[in-house]
Protein backbone atom coordinates (compact mmCIF):
# COMPACT_ATOMS: atom_id res chain seq x y z
CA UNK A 1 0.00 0.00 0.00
CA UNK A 2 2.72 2.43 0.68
CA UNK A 3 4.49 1.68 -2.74
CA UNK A 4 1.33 2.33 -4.72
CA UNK A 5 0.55 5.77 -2.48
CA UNK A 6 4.04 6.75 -2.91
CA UNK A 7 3.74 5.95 -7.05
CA UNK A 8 0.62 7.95 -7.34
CA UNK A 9 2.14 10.85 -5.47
CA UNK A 10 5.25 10.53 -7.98
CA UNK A 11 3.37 10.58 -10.91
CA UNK A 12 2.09 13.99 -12.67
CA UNK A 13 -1.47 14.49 -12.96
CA UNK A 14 -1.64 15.20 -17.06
CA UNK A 15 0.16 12.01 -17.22
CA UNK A 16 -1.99 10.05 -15.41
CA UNK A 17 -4.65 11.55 -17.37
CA UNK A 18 -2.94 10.31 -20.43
CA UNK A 19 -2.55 6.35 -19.54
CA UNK A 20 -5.75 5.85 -17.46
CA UNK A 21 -7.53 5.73 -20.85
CA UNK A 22 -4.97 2.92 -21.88
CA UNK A 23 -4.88 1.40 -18.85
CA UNK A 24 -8.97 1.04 -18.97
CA UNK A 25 -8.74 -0.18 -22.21
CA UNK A 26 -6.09 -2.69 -21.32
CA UNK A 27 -8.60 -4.13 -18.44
CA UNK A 28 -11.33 -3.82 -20.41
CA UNK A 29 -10.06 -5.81 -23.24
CA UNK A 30 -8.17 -8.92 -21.01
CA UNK A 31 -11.66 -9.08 -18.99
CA UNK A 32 -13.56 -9.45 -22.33
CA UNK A 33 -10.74 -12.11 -23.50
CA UNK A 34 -11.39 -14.19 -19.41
CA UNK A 35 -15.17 -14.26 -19.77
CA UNK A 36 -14.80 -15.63 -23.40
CA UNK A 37 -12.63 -18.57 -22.29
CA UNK A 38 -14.97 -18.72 -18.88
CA UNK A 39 -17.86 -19.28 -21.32
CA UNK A 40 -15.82 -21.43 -23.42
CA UNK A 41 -14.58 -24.13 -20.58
CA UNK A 42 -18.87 -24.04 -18.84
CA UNK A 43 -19.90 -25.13 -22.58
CA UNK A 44 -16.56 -27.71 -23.02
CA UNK A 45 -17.94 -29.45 -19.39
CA UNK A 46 -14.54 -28.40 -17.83
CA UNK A 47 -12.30 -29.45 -20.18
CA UNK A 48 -11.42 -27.22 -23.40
CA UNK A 49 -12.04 -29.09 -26.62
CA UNK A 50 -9.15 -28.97 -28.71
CA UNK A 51 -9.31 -31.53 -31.35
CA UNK A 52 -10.45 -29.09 -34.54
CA UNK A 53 -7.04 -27.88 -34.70
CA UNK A 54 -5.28 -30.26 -36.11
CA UNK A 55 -7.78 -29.73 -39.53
CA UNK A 56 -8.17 -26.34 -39.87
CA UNK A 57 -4.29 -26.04 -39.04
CA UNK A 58 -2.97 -28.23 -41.41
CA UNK A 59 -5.23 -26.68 -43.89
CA UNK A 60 -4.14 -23.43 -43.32
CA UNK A 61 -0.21 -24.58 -43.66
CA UNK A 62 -1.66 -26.94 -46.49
CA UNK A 63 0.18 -29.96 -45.06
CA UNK A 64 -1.56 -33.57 -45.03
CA UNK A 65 -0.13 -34.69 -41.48
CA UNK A 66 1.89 -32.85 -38.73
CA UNK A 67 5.07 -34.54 -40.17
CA UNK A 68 6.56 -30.91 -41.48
CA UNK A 69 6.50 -29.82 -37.91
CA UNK A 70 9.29 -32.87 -36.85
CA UNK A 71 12.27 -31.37 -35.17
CA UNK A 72 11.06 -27.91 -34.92
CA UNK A 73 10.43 -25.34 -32.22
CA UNK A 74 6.76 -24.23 -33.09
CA UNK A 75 4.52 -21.45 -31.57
CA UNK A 76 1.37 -19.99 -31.96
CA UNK A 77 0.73 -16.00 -31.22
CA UNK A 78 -2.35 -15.61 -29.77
CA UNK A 79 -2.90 -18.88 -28.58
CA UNK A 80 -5.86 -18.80 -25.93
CA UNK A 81 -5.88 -22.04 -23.34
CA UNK A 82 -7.56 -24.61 -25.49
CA UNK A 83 -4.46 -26.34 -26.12
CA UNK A 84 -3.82 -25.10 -29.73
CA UNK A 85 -0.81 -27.11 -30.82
CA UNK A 86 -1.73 -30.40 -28.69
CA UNK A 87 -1.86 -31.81 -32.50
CA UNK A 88 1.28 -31.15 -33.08
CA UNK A 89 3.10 -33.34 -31.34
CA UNK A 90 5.91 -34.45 -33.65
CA UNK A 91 7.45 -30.85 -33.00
CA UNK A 92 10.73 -30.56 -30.52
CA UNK A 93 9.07 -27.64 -28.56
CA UNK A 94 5.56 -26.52 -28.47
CA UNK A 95 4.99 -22.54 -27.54
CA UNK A 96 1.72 -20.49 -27.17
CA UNK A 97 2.18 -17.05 -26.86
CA UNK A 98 -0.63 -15.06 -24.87
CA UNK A 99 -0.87 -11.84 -22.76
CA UNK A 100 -3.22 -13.54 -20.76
CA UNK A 101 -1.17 -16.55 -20.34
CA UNK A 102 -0.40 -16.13 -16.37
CA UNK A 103 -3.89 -15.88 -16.11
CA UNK A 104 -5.13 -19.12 -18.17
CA UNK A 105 -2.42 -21.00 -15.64
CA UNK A 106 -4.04 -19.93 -12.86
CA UNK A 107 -7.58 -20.04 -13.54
CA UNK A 108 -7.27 -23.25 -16.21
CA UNK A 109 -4.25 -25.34 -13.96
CA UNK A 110 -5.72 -28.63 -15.06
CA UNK A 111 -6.37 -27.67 -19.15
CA UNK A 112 -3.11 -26.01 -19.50
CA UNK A 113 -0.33 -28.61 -17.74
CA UNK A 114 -2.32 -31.48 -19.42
CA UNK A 115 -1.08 -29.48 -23.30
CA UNK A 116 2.27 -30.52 -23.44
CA UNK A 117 2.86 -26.79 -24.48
CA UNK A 118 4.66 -24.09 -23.22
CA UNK A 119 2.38 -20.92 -21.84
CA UNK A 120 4.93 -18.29 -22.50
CA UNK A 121 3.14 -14.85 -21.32
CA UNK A 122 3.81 -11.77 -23.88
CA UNK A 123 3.28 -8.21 -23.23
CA UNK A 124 1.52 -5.89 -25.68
CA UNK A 125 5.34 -4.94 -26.87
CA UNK A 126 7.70 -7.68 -26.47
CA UNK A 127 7.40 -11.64 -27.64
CA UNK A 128 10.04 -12.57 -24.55
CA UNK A 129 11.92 -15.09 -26.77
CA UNK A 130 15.42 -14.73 -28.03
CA UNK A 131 15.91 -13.02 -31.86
CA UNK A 132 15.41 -15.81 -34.59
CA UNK A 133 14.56 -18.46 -32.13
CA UNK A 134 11.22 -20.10 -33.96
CA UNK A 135 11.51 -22.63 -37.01
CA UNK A 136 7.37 -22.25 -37.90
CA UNK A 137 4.59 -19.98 -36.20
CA UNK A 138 0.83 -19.64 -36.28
CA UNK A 139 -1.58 -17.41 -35.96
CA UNK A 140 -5.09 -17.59 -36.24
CA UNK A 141 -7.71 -15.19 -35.79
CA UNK A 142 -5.68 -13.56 -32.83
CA UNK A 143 -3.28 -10.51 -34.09
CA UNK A 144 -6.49 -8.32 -34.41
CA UNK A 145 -6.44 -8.11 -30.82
CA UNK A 146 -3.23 -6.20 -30.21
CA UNK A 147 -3.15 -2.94 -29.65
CA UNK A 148 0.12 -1.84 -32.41
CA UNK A 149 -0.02 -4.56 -34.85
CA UNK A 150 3.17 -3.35 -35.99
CA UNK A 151 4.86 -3.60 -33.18
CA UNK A 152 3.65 -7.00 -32.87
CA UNK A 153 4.61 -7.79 -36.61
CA UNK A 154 7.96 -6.70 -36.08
CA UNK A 155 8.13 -9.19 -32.70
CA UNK A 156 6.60 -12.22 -34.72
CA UNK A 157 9.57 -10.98 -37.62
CA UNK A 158 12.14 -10.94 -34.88
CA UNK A 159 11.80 -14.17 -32.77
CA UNK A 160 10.84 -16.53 -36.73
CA UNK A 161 14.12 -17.74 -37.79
CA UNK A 162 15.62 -16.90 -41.25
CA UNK A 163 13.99 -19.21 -43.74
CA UNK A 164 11.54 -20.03 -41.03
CA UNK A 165 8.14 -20.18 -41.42
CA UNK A 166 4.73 -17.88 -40.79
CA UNK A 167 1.13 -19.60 -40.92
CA UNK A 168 -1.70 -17.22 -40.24
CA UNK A 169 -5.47 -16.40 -40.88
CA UNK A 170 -6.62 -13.16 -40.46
CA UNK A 171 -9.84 -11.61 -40.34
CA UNK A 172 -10.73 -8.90 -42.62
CA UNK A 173 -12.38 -5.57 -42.24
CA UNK A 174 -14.04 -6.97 -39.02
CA UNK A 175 -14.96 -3.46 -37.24
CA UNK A 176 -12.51 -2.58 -34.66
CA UNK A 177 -13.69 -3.02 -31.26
CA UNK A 178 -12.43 -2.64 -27.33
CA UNK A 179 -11.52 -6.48 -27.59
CA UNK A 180 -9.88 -6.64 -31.38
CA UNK A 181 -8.78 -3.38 -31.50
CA UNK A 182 -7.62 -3.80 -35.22
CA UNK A 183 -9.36 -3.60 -38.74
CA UNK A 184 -7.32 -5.18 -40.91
CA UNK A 185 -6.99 -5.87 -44.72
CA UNK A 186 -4.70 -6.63 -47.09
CA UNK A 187 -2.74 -3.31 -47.57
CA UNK A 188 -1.92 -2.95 -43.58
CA UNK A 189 -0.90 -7.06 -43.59
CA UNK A 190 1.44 -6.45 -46.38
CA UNK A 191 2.55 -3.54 -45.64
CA UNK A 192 3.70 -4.72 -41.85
CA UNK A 193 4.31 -8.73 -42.26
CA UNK A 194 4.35 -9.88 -45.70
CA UNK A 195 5.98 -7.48 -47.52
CA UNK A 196 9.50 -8.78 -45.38
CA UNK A 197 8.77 -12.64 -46.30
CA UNK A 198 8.46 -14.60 -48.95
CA UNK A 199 4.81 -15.62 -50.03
CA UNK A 200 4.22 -19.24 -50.39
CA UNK A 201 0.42 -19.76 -49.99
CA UNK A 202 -2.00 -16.59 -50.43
CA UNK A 203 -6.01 -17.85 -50.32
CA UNK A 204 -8.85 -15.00 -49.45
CA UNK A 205 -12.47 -15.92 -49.38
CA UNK A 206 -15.37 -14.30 -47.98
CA UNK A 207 -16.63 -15.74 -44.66
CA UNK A 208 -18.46 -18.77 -44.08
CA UNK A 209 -21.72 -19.29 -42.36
CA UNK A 210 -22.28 -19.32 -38.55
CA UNK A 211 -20.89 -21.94 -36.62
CA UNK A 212 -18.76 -23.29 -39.94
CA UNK A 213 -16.61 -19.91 -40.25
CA UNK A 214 -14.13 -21.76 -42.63
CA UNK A 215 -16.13 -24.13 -45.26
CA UNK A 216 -15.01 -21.75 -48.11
CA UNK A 217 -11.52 -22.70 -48.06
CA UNK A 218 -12.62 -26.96 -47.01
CA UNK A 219 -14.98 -26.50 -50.02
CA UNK A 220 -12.79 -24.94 -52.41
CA UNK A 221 -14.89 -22.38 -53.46
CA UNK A 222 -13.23 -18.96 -52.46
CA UNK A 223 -15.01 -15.66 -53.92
CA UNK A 224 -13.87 -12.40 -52.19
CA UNK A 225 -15.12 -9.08 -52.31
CA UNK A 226 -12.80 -6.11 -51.78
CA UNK A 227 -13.50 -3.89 -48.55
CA UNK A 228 -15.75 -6.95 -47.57
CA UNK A 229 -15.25 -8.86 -44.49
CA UNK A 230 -13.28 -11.83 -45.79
CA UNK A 231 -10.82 -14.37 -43.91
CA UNK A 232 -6.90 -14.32 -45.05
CA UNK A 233 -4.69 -17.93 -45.32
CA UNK A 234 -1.25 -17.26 -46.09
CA UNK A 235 2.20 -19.34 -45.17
CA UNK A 236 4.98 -17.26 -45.85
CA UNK A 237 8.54 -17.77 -45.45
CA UNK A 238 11.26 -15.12 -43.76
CA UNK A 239 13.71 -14.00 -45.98
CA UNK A 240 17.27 -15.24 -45.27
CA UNK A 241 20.07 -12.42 -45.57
């Protein structure tokens, strides 16, 4: 108590004016992400249902099995506690990278040790990983969320090995909002990820119906609409120096 007394007596008024706004947002947004998951594990009868990753994964990275992933150190930005990369077990080292992932270990104990992943807990800044550290990384649906997504961009860039590769889906032109702060499309993806790598898989669709987001790209039948909201698959690799 006398710390935080002393801090607030240390700290100028205009600047606390300035970061209560971002700290409000910053609460706001991580309680939105808890009661999601909350939700998530009442519906799942206590235990998070994981096993739709391996599909939609290996369709995203267009890969038939998980065998591409033997040997490597793989992680996944954004990972939530389901247990993302549980299918990927013929990997070296499994990573999921979360802001919120000190809070999924203590309010998920029994999900998360049960993975076989590493919860590595990010900050809105800094992926806390040494620089070209990660052979393959995912993303899915989960870089919208970040406040500076090219800050984040530049962290993903950072810790992916040269030659190394990025799998990601994106949502597009989804409004922003207090949770997914970001409206992407393809212009600001380009511009602040894949304009560094090397493009190896680029499929856009429009979105599927609710409750089967994805059948476009399991269906084959991708039609897009520019300034539409529309879901992003790309694999891309980082350019080697």
């Amino acid at each position: 108590m006398f710390l935080k007394s002393n801090l607030k007596a240390v700290i100028p008024k205009p600047l606390k004016q300035i970061l209560r706004p971002l700290r409000n947002h910053l609460i706001k947004k991580n309680v939105a992400a808890l009661s999601f998951w909350r939700s998530r594990i009442k519906i799942d009868k206590g235990k998070f249902s994981n096993t739709h990753y391996e599909r939609l994964m290996l369709a995203m990275a267009e890969e038939p099995n998980n065998n591409f992933l033997h040997g490597k150190i793989v992680a996944d930005f954004g990972c939530g506690p389901q247990g993302i990369l549980v299918w990927a077990s013929s990997a070296l080292l499994r990573i999921g990278i979360d802001v919120l992932a000190d809070r999924y270990a203590e309010e998920f104990t029994d999900n998360i040790t049960s993975h076989g992943m590493i919860y590595l807990k990010s900050t809105e800044k800094v992926i806390p990983l040494p620089t070209d550290f990660v052979d393959i990384i995912f993303t899915l649906n989960a870089i919208d969320h970040v406040d500076n997504f090219s800050v984040m961009c530049n962290e993903i860039m950072r810790v992916l090995k040269p030659g190394g590769q990025f799998i990601g889906s994106f949502n597009l032109e989804e409004p922003a909002s207090s949770s997914e702060p970001q409206q992407l499309n393809e212009e600001i993806i380009k511009e602040n990820l894949l304009n560094n790598m090397e493009i190896q898989s680029y499929r856009i669709t429009d979105q599927g119906p609710i409750g089967n987001f994805y059948a476009p790209f399991f269906d084959g039948n991708l039609s897009y609409k520019q300034v539409q909201k529309g879901i992003l698959w790309v694999r891309a690799k980082k350019k080697t120096i």
